[in-house]
PDB file of N, CA and C in Angstrom:
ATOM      1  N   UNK A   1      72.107  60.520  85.786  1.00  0.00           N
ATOM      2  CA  UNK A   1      72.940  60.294  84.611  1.00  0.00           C
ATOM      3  C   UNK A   1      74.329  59.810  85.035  1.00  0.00           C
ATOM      4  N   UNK A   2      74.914  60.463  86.009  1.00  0.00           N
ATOM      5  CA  UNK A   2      75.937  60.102  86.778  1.00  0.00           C
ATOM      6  C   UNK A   2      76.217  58.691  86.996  1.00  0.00           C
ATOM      7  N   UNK A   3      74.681  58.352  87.340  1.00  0.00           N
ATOM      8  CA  UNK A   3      75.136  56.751  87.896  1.00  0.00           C
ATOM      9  C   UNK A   3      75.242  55.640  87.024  1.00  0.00           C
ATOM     10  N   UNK A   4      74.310  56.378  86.270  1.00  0.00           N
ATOM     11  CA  UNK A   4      73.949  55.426  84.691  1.00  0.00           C
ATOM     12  C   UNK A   4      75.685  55.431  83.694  1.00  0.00           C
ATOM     13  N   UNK A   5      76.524  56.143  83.538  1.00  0.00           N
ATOM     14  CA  UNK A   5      77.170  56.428  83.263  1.00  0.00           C
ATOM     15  C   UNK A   5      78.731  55.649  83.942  1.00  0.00           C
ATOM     16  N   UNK A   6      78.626  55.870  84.927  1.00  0.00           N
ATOM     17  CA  UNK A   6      79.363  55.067  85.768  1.00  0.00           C
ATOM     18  C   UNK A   6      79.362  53.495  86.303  1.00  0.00           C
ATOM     19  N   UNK A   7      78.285  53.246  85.613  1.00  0.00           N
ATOM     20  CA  UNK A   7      77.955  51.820  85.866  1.00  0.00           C
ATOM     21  C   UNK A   7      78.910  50.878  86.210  1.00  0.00           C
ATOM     22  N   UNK A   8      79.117  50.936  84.766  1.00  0.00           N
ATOM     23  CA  UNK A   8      80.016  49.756  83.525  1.00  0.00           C
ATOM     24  C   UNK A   8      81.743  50.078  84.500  1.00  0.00           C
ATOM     25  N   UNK A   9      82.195  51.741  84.207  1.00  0.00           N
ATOM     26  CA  UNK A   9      83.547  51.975  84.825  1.00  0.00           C
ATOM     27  C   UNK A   9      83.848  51.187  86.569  1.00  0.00           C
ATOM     28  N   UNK A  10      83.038  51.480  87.199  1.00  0.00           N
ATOM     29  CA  UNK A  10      82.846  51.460  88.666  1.00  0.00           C
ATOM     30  C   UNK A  10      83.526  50.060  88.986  1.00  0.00           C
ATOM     31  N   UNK A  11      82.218  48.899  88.314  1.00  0.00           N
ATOM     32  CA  UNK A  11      82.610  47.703  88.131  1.00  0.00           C
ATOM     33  C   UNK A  11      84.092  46.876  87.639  1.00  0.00           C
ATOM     34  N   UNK A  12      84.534  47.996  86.122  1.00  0.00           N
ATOM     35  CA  UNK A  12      85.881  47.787  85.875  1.00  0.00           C
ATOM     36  C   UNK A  12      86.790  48.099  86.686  1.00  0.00           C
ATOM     37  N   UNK A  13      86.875  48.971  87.151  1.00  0.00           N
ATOM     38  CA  UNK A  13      87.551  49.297  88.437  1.00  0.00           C
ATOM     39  C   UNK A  13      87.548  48.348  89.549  1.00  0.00           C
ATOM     40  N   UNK A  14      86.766  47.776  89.900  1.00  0.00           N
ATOM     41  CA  UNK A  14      86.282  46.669  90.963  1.00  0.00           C
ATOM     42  C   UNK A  14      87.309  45.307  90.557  1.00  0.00           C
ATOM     43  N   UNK A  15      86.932  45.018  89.534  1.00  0.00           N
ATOM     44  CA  UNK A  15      87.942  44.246  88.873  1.00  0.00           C
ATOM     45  C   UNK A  15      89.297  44.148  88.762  1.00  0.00           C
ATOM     46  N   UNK A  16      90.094  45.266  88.764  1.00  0.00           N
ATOM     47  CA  UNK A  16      90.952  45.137  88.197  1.00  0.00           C
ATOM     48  C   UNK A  16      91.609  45.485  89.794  1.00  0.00           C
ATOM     49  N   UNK A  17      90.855  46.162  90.896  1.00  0.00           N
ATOM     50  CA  UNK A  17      91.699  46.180  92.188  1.00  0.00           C
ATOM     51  C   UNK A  17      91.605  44.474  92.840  1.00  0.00           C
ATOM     52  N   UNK A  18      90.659  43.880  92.288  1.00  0.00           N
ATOM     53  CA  UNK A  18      91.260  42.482  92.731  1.00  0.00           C
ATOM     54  C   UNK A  18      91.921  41.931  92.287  1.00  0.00           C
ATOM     55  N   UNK A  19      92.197  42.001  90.484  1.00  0.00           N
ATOM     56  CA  UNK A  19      92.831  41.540  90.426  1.00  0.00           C
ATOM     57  C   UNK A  19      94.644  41.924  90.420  1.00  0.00           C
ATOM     58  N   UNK A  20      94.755  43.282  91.124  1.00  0.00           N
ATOM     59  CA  UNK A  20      95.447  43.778  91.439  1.00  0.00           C
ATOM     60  C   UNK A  20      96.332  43.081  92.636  1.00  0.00           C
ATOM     61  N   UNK A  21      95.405  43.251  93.455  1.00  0.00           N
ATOM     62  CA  UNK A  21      95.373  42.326  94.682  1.00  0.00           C
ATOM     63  C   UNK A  21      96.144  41.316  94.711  1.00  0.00           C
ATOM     64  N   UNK A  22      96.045  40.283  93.876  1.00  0.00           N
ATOM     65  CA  UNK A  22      96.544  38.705  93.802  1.00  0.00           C
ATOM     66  C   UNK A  22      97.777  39.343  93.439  1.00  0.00           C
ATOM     67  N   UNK A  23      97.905  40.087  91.907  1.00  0.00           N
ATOM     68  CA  UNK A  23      99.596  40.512  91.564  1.00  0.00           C
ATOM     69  C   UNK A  23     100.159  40.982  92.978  1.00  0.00           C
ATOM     70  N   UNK A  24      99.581  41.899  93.485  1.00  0.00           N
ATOM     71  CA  UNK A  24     100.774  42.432  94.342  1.00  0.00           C
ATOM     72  C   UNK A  24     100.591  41.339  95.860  1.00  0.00           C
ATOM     73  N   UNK A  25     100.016  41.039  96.082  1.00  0.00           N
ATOM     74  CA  UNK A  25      99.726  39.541  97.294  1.00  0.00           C
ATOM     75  C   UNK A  25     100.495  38.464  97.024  1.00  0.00           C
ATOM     76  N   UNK A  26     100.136  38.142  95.298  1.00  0.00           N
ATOM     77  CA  UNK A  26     100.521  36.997  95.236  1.00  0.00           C
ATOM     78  C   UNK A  26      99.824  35.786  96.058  1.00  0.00           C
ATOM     79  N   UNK A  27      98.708  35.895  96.414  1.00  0.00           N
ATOM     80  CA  UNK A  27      97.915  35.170  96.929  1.00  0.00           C
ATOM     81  C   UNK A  27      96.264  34.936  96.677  1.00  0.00           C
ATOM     82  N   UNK A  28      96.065  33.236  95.854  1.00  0.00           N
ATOM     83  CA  UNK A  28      94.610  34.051  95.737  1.00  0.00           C
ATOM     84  C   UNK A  28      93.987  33.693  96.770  1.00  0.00           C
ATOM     85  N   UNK A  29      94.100  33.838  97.957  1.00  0.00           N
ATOM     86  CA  UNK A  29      93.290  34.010  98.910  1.00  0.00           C
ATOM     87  C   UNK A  29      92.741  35.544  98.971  1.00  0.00           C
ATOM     88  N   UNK A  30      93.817  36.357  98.732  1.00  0.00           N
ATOM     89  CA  UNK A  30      93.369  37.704  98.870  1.00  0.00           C
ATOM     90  C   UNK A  30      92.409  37.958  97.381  1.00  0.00           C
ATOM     91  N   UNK A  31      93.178  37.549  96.329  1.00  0.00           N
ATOM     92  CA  UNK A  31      92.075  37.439  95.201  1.00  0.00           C
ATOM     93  C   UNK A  31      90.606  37.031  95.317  1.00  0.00           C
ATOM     94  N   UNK A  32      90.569  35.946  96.480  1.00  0.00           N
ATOM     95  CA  UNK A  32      89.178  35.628  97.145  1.00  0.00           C
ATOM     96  C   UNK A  32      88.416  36.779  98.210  1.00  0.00           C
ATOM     97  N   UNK A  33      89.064  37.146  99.050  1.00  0.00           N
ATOM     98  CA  UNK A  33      88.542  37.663  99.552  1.00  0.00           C
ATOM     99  C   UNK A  33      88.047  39.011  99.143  1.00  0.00           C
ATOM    100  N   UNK A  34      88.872  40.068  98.300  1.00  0.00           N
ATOM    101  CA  UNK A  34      88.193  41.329  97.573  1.00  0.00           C
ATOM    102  C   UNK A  34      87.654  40.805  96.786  1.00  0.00           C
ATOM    103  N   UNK A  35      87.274  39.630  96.095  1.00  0.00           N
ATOM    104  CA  UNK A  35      85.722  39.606  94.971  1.00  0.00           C
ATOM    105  C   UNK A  35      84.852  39.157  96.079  1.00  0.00           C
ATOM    106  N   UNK A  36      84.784  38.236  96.677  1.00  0.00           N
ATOM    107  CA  UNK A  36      83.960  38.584  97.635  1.00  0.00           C
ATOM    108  C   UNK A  36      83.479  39.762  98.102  1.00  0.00           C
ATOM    109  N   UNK A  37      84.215  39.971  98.774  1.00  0.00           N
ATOM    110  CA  UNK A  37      83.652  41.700  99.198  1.00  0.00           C
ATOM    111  C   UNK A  37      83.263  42.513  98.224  1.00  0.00           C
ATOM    112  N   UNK A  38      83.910  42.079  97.315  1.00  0.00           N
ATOM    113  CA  UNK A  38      83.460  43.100  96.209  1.00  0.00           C
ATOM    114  C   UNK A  38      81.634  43.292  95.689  1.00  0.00           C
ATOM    115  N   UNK A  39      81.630  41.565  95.955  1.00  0.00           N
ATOM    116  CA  UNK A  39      80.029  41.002  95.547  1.00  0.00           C
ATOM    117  C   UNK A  39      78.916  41.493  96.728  1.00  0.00           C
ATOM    118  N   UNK A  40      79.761  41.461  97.918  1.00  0.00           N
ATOM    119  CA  UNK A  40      78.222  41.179  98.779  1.00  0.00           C
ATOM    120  C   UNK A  40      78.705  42.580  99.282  1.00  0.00           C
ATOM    121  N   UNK A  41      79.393  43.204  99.735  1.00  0.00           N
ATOM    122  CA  UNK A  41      79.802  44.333 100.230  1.00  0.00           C
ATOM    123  C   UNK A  41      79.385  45.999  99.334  1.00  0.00           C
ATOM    124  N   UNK A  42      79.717  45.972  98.346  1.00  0.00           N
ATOM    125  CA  UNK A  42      79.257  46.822  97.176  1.00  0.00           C
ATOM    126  C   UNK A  42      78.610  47.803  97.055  1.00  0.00           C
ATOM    127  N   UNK A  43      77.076  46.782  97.333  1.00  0.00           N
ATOM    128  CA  UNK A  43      75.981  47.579  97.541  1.00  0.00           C
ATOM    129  C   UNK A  43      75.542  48.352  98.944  1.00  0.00           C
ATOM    130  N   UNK A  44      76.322  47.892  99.744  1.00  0.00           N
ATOM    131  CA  UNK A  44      76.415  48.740 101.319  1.00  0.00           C
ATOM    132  C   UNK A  44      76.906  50.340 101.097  1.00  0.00           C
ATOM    133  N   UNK A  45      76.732  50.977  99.765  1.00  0.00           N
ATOM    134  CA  UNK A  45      77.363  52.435 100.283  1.00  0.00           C
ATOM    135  C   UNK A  45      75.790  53.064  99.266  1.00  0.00           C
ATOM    136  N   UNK A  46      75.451  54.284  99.568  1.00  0.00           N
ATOM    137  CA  UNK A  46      75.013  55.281  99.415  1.00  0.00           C
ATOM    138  C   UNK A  46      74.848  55.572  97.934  1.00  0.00           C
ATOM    139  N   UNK A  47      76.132  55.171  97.069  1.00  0.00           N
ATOM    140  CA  UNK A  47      76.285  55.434  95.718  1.00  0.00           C
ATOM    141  C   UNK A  47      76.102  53.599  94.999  1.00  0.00           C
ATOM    142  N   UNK A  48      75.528  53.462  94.072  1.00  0.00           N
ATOM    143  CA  UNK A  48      75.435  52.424  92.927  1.00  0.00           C
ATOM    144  C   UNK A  48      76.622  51.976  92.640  1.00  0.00           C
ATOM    145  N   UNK A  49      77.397  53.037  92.624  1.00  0.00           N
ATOM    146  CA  UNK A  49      78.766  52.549  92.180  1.00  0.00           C
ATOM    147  C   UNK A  49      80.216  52.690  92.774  1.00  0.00           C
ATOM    148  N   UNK A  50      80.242  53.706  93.746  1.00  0.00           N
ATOM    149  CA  UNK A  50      81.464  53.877  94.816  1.00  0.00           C
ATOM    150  C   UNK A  50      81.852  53.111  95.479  1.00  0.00           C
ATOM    151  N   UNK A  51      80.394  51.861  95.956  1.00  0.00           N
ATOM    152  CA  UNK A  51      81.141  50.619  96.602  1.00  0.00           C
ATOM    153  C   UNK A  51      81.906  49.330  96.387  1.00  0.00           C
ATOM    154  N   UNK A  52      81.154  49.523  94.838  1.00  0.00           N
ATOM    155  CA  UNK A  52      82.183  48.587  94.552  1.00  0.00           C
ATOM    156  C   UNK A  52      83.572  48.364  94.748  1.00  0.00           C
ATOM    157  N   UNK A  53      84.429  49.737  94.147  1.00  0.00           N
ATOM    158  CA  UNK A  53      85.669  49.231  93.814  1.00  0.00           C
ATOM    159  C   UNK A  53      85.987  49.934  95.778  1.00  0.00           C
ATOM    160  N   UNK A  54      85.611  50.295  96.573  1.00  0.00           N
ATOM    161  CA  UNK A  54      85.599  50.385  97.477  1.00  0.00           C
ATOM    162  C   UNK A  54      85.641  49.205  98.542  1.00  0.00           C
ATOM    163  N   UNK A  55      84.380  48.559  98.318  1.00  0.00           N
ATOM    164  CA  UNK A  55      84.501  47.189  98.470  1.00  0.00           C
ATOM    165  C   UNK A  55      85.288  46.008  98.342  1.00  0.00           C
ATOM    166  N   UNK A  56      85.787  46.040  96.989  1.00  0.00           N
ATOM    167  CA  UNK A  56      87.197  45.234  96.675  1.00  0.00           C
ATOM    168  C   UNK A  56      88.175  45.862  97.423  1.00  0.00           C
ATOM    169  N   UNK A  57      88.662  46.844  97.562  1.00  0.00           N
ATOM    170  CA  UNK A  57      89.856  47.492  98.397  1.00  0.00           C
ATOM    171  C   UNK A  57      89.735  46.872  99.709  1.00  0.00           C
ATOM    172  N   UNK A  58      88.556  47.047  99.947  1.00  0.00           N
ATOM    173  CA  UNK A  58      88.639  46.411 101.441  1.00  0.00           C
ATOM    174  C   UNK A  58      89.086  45.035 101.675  1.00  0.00           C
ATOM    175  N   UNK A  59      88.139  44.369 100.888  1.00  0.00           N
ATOM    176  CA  UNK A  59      88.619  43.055 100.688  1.00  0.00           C
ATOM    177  C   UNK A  59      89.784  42.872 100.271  1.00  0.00           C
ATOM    178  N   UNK A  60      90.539  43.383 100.131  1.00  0.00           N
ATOM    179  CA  UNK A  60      92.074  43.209  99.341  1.00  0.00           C
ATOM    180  C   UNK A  60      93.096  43.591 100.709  1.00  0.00           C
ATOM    181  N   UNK A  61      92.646  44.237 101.306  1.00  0.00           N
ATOM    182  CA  UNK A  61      93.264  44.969 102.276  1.00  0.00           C
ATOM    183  C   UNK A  61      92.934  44.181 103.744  1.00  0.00           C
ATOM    184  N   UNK A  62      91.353  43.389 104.145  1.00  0.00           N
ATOM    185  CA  UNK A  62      91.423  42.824 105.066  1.00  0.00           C
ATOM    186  C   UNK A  62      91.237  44.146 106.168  1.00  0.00           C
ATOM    187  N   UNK A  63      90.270  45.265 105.881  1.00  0.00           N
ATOM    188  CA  UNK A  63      89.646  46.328 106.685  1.00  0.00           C
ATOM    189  C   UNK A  63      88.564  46.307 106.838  1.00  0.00           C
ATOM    190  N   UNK A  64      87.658  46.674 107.487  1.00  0.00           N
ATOM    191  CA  UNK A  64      86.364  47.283 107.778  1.00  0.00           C
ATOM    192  C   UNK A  64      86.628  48.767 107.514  1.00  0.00           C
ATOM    193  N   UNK A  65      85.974  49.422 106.521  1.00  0.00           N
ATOM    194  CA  UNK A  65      85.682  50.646 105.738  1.00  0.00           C
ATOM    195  C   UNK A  65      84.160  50.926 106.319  1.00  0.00           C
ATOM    196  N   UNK A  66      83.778  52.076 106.025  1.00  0.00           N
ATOM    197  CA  UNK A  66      82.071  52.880 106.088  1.00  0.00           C
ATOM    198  C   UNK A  66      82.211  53.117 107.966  1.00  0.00           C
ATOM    199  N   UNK A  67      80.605  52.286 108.151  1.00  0.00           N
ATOM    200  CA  UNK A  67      80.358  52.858 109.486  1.00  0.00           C
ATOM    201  C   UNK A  67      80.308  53.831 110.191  1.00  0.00           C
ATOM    202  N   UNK A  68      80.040  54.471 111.024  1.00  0.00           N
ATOM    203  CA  UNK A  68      79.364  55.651 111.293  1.00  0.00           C
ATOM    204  C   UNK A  68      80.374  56.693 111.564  1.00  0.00           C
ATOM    205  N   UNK A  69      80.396  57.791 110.761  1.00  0.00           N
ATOM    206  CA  UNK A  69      80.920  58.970 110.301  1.00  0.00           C
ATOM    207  C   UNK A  69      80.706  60.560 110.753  1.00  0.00           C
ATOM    208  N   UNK A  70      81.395  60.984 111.008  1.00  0.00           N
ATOM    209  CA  UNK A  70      80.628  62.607 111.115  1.00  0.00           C
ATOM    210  C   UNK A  70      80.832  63.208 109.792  1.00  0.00           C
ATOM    211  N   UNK A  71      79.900  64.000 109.524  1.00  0.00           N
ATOM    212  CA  UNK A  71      80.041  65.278 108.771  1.00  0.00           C
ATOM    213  C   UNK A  71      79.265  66.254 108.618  1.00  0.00           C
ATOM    214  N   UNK A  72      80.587  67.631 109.042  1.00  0.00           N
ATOM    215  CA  UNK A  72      79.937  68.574 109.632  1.00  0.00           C
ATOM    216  C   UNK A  72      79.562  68.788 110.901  1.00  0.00           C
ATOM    217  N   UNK A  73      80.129  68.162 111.750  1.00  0.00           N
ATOM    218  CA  UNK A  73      79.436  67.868 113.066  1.00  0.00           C
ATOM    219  C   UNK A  73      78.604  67.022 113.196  1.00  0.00           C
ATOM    220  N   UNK A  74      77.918  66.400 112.109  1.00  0.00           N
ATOM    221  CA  UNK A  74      76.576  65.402 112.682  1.00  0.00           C
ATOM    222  C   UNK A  74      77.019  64.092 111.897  1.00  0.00           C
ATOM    223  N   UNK A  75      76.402  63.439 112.922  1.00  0.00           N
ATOM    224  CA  UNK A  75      76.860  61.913 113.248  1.00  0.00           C
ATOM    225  C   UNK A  75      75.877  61.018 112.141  1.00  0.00           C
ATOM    226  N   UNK A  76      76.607  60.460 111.191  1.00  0.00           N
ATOM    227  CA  UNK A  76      75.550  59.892 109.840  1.00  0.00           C
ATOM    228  C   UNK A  76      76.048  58.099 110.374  1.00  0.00           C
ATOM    229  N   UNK A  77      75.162  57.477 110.366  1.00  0.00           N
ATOM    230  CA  UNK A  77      75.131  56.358 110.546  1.00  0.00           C
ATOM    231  C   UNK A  77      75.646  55.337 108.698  1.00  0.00           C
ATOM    232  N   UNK A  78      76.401  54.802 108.623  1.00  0.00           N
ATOM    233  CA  UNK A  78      76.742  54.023 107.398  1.00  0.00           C
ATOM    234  C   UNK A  78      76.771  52.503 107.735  1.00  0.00           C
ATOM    235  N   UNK A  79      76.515  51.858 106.603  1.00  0.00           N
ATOM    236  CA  UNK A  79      76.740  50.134 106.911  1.00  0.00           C
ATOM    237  C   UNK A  79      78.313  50.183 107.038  1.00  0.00           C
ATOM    238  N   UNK A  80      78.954  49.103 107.040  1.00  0.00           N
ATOM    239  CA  UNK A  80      80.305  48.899 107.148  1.00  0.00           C
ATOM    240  C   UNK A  80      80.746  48.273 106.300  1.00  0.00           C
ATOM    241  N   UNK A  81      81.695  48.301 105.304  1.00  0.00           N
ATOM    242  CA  UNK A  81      81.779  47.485 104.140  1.00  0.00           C
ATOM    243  C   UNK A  81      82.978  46.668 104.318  1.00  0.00           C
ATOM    244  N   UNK A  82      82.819  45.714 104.244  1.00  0.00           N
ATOM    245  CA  UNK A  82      84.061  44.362 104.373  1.00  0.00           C
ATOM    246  C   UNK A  82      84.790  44.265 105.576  1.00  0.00           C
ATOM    247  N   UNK A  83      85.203  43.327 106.055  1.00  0.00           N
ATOM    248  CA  UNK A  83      85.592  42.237 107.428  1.00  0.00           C
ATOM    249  C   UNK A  83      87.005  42.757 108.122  1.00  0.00           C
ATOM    250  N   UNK A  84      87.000  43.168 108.522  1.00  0.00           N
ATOM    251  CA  UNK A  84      88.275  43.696 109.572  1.00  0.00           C
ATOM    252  C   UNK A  84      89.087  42.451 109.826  1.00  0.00           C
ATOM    253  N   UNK A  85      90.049  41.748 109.247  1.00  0.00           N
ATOM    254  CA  UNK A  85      90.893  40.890 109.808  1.00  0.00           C
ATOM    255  C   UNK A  85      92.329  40.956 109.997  1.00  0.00           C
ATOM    256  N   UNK A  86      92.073  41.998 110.884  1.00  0.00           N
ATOM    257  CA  UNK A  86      93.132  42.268 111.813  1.00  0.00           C
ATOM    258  C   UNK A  86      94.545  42.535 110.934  1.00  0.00           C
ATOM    259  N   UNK A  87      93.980  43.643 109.541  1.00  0.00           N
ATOM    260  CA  UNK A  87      95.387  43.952 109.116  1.00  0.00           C
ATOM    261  C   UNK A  87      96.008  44.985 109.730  1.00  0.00           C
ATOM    262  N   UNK A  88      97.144  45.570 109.719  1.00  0.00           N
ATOM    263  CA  UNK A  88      98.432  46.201 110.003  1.00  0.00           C
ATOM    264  C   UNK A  88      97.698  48.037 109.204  1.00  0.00           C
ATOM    265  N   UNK A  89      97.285  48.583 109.712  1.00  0.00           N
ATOM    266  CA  UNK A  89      96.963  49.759 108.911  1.00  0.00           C
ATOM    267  C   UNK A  89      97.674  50.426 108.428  1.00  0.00           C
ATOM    268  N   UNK A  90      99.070  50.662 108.968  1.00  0.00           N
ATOM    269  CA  UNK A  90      99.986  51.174 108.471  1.00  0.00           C
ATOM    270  C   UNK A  90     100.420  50.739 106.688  1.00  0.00           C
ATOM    271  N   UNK A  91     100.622  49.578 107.348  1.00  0.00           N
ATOM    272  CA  UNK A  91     100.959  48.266 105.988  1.00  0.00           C
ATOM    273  C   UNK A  91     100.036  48.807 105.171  1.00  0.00           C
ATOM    274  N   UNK A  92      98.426  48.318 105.546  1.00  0.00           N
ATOM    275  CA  UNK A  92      97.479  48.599 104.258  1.00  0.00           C
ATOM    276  C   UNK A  92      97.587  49.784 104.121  1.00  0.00           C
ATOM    277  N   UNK A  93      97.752  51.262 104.407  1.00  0.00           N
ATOM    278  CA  UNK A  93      98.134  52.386 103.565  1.00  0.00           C
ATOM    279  C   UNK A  93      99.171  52.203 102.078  1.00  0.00           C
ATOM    280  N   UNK A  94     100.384  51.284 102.599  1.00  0.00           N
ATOM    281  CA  UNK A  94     100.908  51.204 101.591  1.00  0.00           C
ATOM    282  C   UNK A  94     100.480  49.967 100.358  1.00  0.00           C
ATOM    283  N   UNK A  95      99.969  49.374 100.752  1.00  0.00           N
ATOM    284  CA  UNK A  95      99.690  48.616 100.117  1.00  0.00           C
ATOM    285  C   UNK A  95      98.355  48.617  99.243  1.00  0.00           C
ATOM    286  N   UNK A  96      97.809  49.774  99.918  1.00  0.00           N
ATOM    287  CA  UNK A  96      96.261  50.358  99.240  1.00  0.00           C
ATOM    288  C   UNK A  96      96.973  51.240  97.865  1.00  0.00           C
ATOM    289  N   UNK A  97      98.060  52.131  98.362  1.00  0.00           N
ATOM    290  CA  UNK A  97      98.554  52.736  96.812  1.00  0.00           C
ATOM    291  C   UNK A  97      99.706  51.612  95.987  1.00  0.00           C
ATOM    292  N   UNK A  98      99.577  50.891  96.454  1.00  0.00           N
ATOM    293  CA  UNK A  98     100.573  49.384  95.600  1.00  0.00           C
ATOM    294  C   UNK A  98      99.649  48.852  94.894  1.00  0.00           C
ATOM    295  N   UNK A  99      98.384  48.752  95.182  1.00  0.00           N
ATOM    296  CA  UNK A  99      97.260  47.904  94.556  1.00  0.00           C
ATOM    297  C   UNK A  99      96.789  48.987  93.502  1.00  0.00           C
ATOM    298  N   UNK A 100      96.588  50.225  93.956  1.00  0.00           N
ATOM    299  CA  UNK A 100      96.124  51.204  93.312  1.00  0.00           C
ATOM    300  C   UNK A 100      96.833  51.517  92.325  1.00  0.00           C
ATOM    301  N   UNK A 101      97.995  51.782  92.070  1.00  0.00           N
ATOM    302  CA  UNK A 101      98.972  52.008  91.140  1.00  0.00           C
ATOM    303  C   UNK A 101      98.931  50.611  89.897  1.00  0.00           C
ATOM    304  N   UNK A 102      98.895  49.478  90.157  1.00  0.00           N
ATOM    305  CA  UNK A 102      98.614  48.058  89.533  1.00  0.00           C
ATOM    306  C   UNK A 102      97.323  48.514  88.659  1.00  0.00           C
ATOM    307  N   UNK A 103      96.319  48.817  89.540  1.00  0.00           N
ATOM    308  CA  UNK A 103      95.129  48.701  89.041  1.00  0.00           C
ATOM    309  C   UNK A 103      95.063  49.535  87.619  1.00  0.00           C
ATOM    310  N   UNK A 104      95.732  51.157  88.395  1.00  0.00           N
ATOM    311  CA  UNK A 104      95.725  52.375  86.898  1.00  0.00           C
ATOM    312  C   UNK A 104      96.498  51.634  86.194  1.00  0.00           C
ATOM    313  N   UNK A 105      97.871  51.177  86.043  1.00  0.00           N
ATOM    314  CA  UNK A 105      98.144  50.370  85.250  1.00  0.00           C
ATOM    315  C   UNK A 105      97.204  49.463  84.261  1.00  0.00           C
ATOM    316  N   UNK A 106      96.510  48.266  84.968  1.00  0.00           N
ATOM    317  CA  UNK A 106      95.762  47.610  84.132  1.00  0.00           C
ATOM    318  C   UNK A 106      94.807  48.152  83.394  1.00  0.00           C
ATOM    319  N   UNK A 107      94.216  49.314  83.931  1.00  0.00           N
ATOM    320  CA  UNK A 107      93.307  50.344  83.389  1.00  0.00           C
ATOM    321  C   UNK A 107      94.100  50.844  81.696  1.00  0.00           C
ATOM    322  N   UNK A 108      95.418  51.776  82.290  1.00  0.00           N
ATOM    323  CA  UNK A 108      95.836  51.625  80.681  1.00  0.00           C
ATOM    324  C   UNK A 108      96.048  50.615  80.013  1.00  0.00           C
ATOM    325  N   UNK A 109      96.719  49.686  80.357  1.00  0.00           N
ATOM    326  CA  UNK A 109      96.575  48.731  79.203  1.00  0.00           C
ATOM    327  C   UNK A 109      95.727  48.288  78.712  1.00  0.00           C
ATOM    328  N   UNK A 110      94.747  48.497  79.330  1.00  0.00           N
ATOM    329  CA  UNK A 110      93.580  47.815  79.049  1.00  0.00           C
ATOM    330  C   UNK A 110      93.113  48.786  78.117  1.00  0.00           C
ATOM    331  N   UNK A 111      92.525  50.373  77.795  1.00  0.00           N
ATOM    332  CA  UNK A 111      92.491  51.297  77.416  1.00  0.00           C
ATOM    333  C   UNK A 111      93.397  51.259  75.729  1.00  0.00           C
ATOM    334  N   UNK A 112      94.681  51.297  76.116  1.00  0.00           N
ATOM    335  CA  UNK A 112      95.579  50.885  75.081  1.00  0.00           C
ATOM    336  C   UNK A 112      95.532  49.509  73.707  1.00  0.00           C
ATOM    337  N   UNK A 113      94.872  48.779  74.462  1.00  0.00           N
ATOM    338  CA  UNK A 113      94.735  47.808  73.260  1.00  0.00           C
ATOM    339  C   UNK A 113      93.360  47.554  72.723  1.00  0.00           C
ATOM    340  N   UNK A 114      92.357  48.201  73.707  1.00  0.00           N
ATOM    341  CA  UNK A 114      90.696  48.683  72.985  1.00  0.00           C
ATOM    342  C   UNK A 114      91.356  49.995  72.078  1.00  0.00           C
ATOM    343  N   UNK A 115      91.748  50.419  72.148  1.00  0.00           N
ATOM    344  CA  UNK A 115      92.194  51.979  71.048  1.00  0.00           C
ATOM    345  C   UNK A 115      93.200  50.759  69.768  1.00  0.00           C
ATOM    346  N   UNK A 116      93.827  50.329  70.072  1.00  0.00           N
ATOM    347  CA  UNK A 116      94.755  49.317  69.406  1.00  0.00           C
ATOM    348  C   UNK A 116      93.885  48.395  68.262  1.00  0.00           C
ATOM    349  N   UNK A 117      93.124  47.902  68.735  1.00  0.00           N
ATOM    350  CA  UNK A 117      92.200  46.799  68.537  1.00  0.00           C
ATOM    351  C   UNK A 117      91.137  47.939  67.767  1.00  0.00           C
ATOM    352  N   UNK A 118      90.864  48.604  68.061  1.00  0.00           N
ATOM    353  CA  UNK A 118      89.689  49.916  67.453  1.00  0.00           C
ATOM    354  C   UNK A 118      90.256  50.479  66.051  1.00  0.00           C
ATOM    355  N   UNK A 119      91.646  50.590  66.515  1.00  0.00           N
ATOM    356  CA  UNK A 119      91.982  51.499  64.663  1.00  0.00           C
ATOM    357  C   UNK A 119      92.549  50.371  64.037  1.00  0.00           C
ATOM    358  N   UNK A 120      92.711  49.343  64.575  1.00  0.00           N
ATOM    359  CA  UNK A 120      93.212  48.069  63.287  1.00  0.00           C
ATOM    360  C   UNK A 120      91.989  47.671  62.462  1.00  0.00           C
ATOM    361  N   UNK A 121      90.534  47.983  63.346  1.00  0.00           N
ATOM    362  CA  UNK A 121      89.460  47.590  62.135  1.00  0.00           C
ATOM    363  C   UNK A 121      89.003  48.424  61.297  1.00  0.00           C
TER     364      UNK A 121
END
């Protein structure tokens, strides 16, 4: 039910960190590269829907995310989601909650004028 449920959000979310991305980049190269990743990368995690907007982050960020993990002590093998090109990690920390903050943003507004648009009819 979880996943079924999360479908539709997961995806919006996916969206809106790319297009997060370009606002705070200012580049659509980076706008290119997290929908990309967003598309082919995605489905590389465990959950239907965690990779997505996971996926775009990466791509927005220019990291390699997933890959093999411990937990608990034991060593879980994961795909790797999106292309390591040689960003600044430090940088992308901040710039992962710069994108992130954009994104909840677009989320309310977006939220705000479906409620807007809902009681005007």
């Amino acid at each position: 039910l979880d996943d079924v449920a999360n479908y539709v959000p997961a995806r919006i979310t996916g969206l809106f960190i790319v297009l997060s991305s370009g606002l705070f980049a200012g580049s659509l190269q980076t706008v290119l590269a997290s929908f990309r990743t967003m598309r082919q990368d995605g489905k590389n995690h465990s959950s239907p829907n965690s990779g997505v907007p996971e996926a775009a982050m990466a791509g927005a960020l220019g990291v390699m995310l997933g890959g093999p993990s411990t937990y608990g002590g034991v060593l879980v093998e994961k795909p790797y989601i999106g292309l390591d090109r040689g960003g600044d990690y430090l940088t992308a920390a901040e710039r992962t909650t710069a994108i992130a903050v954009v994104a909840s943003c677009l989320s309310v507004l977006t939220t705000a004028l479906v409620l807007h648009v809902r009681s005007s009819l």
